[in-house]
Protein backbone atom coordinates (compact mmCIF):
# COMPACT_ATOMS: atom_id res chain seq x y z
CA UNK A 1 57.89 -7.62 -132.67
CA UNK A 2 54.96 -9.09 -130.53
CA UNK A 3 54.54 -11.80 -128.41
CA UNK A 4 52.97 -14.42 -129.80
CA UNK A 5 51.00 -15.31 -127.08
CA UNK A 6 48.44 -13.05 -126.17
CA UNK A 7 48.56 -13.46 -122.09
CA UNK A 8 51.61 -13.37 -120.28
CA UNK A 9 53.40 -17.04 -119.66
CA UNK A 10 51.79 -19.22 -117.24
CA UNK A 11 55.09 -21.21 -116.34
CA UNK A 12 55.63 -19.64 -112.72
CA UNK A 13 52.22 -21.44 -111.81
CA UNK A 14 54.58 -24.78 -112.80
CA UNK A 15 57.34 -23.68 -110.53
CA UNK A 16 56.20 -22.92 -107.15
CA UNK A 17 58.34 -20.52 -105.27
CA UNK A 18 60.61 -21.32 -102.09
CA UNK A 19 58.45 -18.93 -99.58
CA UNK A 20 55.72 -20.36 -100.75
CA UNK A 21 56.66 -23.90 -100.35
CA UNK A 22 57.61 -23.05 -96.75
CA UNK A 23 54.21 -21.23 -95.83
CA UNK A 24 51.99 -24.31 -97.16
CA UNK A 25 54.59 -26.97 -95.17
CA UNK A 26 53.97 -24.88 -91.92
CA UNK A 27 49.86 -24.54 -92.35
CA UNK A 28 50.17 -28.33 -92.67
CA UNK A 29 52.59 -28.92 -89.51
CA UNK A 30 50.69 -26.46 -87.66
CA UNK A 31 46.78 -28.67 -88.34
CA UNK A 32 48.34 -32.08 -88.51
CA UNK A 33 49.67 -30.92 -84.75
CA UNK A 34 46.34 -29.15 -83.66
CA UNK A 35 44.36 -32.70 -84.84
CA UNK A 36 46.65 -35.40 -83.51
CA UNK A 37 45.64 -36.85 -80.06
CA UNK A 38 47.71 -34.67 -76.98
CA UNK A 39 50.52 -36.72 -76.91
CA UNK A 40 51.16 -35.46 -72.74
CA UNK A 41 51.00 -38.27 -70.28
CA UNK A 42 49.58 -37.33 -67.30
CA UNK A 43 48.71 -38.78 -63.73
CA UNK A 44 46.24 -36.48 -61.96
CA UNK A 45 45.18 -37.34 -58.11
CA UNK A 46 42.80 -35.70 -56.84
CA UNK A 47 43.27 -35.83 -53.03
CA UNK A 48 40.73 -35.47 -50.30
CA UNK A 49 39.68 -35.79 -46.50
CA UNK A 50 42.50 -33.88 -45.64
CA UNK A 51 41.59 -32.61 -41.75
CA UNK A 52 43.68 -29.09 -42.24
CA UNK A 53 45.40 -27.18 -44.49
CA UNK A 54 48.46 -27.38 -42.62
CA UNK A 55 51.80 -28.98 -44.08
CA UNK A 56 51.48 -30.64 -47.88
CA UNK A 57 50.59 -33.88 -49.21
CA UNK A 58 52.85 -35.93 -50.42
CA UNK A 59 52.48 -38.34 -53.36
CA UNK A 60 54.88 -41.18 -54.60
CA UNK A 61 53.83 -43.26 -58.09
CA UNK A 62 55.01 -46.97 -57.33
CA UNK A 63 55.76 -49.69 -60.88
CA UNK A 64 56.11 -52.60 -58.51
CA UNK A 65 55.39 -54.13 -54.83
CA UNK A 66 58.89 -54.41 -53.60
CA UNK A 67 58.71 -50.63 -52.00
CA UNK A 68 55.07 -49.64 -51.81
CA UNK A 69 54.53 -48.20 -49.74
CA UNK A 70 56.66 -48.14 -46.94
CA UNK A 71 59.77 -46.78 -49.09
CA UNK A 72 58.72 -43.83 -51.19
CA UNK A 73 62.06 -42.80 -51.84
CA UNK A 74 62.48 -45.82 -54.01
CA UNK A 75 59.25 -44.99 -56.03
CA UNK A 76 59.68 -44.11 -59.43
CA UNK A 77 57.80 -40.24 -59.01
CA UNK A 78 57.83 -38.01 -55.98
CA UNK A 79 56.03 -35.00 -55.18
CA UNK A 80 54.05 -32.72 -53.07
CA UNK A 81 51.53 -30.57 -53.09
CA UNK A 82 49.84 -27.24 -51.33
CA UNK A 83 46.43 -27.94 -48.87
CA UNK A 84 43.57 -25.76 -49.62
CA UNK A 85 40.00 -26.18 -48.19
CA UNK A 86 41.01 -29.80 -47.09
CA UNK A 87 42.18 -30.59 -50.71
CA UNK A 88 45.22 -30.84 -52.70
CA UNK A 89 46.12 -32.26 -56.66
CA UNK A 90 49.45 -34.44 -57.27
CA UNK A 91 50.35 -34.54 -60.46
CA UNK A 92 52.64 -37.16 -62.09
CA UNK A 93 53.81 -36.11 -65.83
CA UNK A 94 55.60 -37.77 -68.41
CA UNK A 95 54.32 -41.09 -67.38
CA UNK A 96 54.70 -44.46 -69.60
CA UNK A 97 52.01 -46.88 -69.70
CA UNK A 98 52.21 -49.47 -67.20
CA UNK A 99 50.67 -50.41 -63.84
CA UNK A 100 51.16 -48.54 -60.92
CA UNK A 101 50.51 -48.01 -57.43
CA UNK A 102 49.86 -44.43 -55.86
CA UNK A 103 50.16 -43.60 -51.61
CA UNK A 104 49.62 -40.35 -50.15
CA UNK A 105 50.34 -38.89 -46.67
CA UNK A 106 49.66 -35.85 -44.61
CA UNK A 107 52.93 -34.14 -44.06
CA UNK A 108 51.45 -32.22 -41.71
CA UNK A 109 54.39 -30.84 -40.11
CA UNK A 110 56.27 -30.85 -43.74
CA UNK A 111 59.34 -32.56 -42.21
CA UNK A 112 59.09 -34.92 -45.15
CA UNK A 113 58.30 -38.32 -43.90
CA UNK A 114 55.60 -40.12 -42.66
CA UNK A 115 55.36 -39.34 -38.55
CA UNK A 116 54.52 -43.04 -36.84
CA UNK A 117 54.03 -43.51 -33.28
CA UNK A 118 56.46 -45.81 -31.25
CA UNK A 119 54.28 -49.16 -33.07
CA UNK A 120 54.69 -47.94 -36.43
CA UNK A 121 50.76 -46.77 -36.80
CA UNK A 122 50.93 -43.31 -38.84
CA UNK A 123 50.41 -40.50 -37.04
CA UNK A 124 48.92 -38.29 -39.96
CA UNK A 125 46.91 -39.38 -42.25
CA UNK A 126 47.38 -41.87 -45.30
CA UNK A 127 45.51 -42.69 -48.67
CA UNK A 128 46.64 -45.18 -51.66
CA UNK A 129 45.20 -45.54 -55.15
CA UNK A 130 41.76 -47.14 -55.32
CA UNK A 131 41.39 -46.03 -51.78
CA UNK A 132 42.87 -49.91 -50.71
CA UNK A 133 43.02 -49.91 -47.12
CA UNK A 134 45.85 -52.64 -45.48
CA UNK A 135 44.70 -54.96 -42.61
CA UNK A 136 47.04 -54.80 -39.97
CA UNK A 137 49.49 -52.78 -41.49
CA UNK A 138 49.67 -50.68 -45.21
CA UNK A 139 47.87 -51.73 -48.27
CA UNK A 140 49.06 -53.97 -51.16
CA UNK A 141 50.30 -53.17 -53.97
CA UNK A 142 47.65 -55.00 -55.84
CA UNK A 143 44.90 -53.82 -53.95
CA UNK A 144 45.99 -50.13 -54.78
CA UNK A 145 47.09 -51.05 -58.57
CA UNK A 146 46.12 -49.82 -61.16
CA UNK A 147 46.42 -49.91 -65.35
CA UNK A 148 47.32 -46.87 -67.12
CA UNK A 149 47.57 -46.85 -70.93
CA UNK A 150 48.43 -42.90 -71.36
CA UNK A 151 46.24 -39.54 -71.62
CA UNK A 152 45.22 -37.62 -68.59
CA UNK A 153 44.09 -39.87 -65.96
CA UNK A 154 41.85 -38.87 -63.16
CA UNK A 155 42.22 -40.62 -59.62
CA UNK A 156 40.44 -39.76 -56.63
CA UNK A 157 41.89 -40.63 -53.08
CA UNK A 158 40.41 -39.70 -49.46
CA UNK A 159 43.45 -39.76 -47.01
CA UNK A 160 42.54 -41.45 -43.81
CA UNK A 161 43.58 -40.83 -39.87
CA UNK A 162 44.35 -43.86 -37.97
């Protein structure tokens, strides 16, 4: 006996199969994920003026006044980075939005700490976010503030020698 239909059943184009299902969700995760905005905070200063490529710099990211920027080891980020050609690029990842404060130093002799001489006035050299310069003594917080709302963000500072 024949089939009474001359072609063979088009049911299986009703019923999609498992593998599939699971290719099509992936494609979609995968371009939904390549279109959406990079969801990486990042802090990027871009340091320069340093007088030798000696030591590291040395970059805290302050939230508030109460520490900046005498007290780095209270900020709320920390690092360093390599000299090269009288440059060097902190990075600061993971960052919320906020407002923030950023000082830099010359660890020339990359003990760690800011060398002062016996008055307190730094013996290597110092920068801070908008490149806010203190008057008798470090910058303010506000003058070195600034907003952040999330991305990549670019900030230039040119250490100083006092």
């Amino acid at each position: 006996m024949m089939n009474d239909r001359p072609f063979p059943s088009r049911d299986w184009i009703a019923r999609p199969r498992p593998a599939i299902v699971t290719i099509c969700s992936l494609l979609l995760r995968v371009v939904s994920f390549a279109q959406s905005p990079s969801s990486t905070n990042l802090i990027r200063i871009q340091i320069s003026g340093l007088h030798s490529d000696k030591g590291q710099a040395v970059c805290a990211l302050f939230a508030s006044a109460k520490d900046f920027p005498k007290n780095p080891q209270n900020a709320i980020a920390r690092t360093q980075s390599a000299i090269a050609h009288g440059r060097a690029v902190c990075e600061f990842a993971a960052v919320g939005p906020g407002r923030y404060a950023v000082s830099v130093f010359h660890d020339e002799n990359a003990n760690g700490k800011l060398d002062t001489n016996f008055m307190g006035i730094p013996r290597e050299g110092v920068g801070a976010s908008n490149n806010a310069i203190g008057h008798f003594g470090p910058p303010k917080f506000e003058a070195a503030a600034f907003d952040y709302s999330g991305g990549t963000l670019e900030l230039a500072i040119t250490i100083t020698y006092l």
